[in-house]
Protein backbone atom coordinates (compact mmCIF):
# COMPACT_ATOMS: atom_id res chain seq x y z
CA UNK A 1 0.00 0.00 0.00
CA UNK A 2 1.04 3.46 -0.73
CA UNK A 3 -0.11 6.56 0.15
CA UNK A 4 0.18 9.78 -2.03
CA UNK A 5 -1.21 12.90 -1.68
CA UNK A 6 -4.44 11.33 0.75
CA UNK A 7 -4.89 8.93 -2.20
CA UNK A 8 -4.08 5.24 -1.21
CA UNK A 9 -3.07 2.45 -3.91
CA UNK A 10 -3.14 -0.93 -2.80
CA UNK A 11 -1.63 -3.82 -4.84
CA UNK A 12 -2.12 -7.54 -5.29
CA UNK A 13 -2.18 -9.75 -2.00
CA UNK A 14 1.34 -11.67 -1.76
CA UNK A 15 1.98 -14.84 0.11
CA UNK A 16 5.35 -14.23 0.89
CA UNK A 17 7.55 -10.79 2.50
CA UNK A 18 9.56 -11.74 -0.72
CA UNK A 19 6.87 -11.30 -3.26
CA UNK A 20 5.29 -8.41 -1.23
CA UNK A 21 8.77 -6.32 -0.99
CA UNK A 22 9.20 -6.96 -4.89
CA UNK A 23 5.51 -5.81 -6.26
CA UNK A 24 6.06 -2.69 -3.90
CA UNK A 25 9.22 -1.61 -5.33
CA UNK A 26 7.02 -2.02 -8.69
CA UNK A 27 4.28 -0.11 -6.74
CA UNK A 28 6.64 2.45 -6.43
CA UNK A 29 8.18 3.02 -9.62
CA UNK A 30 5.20 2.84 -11.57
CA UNK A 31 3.69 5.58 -8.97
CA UNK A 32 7.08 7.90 -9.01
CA UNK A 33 6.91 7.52 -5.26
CA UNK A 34 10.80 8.84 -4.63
CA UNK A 35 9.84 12.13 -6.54
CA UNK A 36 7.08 13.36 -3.93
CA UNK A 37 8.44 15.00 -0.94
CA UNK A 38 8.04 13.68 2.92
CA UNK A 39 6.94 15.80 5.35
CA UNK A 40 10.71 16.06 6.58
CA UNK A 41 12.23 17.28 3.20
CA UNK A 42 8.99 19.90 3.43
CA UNK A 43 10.42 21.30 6.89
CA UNK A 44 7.07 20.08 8.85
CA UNK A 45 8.44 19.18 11.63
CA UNK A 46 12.22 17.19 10.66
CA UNK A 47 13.96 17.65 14.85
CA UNK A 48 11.31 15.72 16.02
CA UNK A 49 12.49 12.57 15.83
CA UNK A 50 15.71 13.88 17.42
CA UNK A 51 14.18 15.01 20.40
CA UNK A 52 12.13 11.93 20.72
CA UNK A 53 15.46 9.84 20.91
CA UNK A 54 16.80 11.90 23.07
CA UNK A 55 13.83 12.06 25.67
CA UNK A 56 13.30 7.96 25.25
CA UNK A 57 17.17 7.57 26.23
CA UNK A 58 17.05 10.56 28.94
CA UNK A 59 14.45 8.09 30.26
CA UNK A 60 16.16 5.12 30.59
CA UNK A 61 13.27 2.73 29.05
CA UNK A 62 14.69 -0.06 26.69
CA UNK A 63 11.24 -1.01 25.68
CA UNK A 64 10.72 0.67 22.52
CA UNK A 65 7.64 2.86 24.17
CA UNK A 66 7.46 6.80 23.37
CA UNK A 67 4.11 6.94 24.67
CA UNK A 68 3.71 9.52 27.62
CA UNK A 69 7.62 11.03 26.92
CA UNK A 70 6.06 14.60 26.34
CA UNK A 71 4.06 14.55 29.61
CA UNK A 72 7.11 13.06 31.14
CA UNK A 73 9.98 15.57 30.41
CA UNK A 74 7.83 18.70 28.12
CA UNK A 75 6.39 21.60 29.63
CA UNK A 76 4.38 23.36 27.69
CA UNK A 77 3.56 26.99 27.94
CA UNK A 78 0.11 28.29 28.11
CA UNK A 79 0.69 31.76 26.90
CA UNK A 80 -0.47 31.38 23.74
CA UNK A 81 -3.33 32.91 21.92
């Protein structure tokens, strides 16, 4: 499955990872799904996942959880309009 501009293309079921990593590098070509920009490359938001790394190891957990690290370590001001 691929996901383009809100509009989602699914291909054929595959039995296999092997079959299902091929048809979606097919997927992807025939879409020209390395020309569209992420959401990094736009500027959205790209030292995000830099300071989730760096509050997950702050905290210690080895569990692969980022849930709750915000409310753990973030204070957020309430100054805004």
């Amino acid at each position: 499955m691929i996901v383009l501009d809100g509009n989602t293309t699914i291909g054929a079921w595959c039995d296999t990872k092997e079959e299902a990593a091929a048809r979606l590098n097919h997927l992807e070509i025939a879409l020209d799904y390395h020309n569209y920009a992420t959401k990094e490359e736009e500027g959205v938001y790209p030292e995000r996942s830099r300071i989730m790394e760096e509050l997950y190891n702050k905290s210690g957990r080895t569990n692969s959880l980022f849930t709750g690290l915000a409310k753990e370590y973030v204070t957020v001001s309430n100054n805004n309009s």
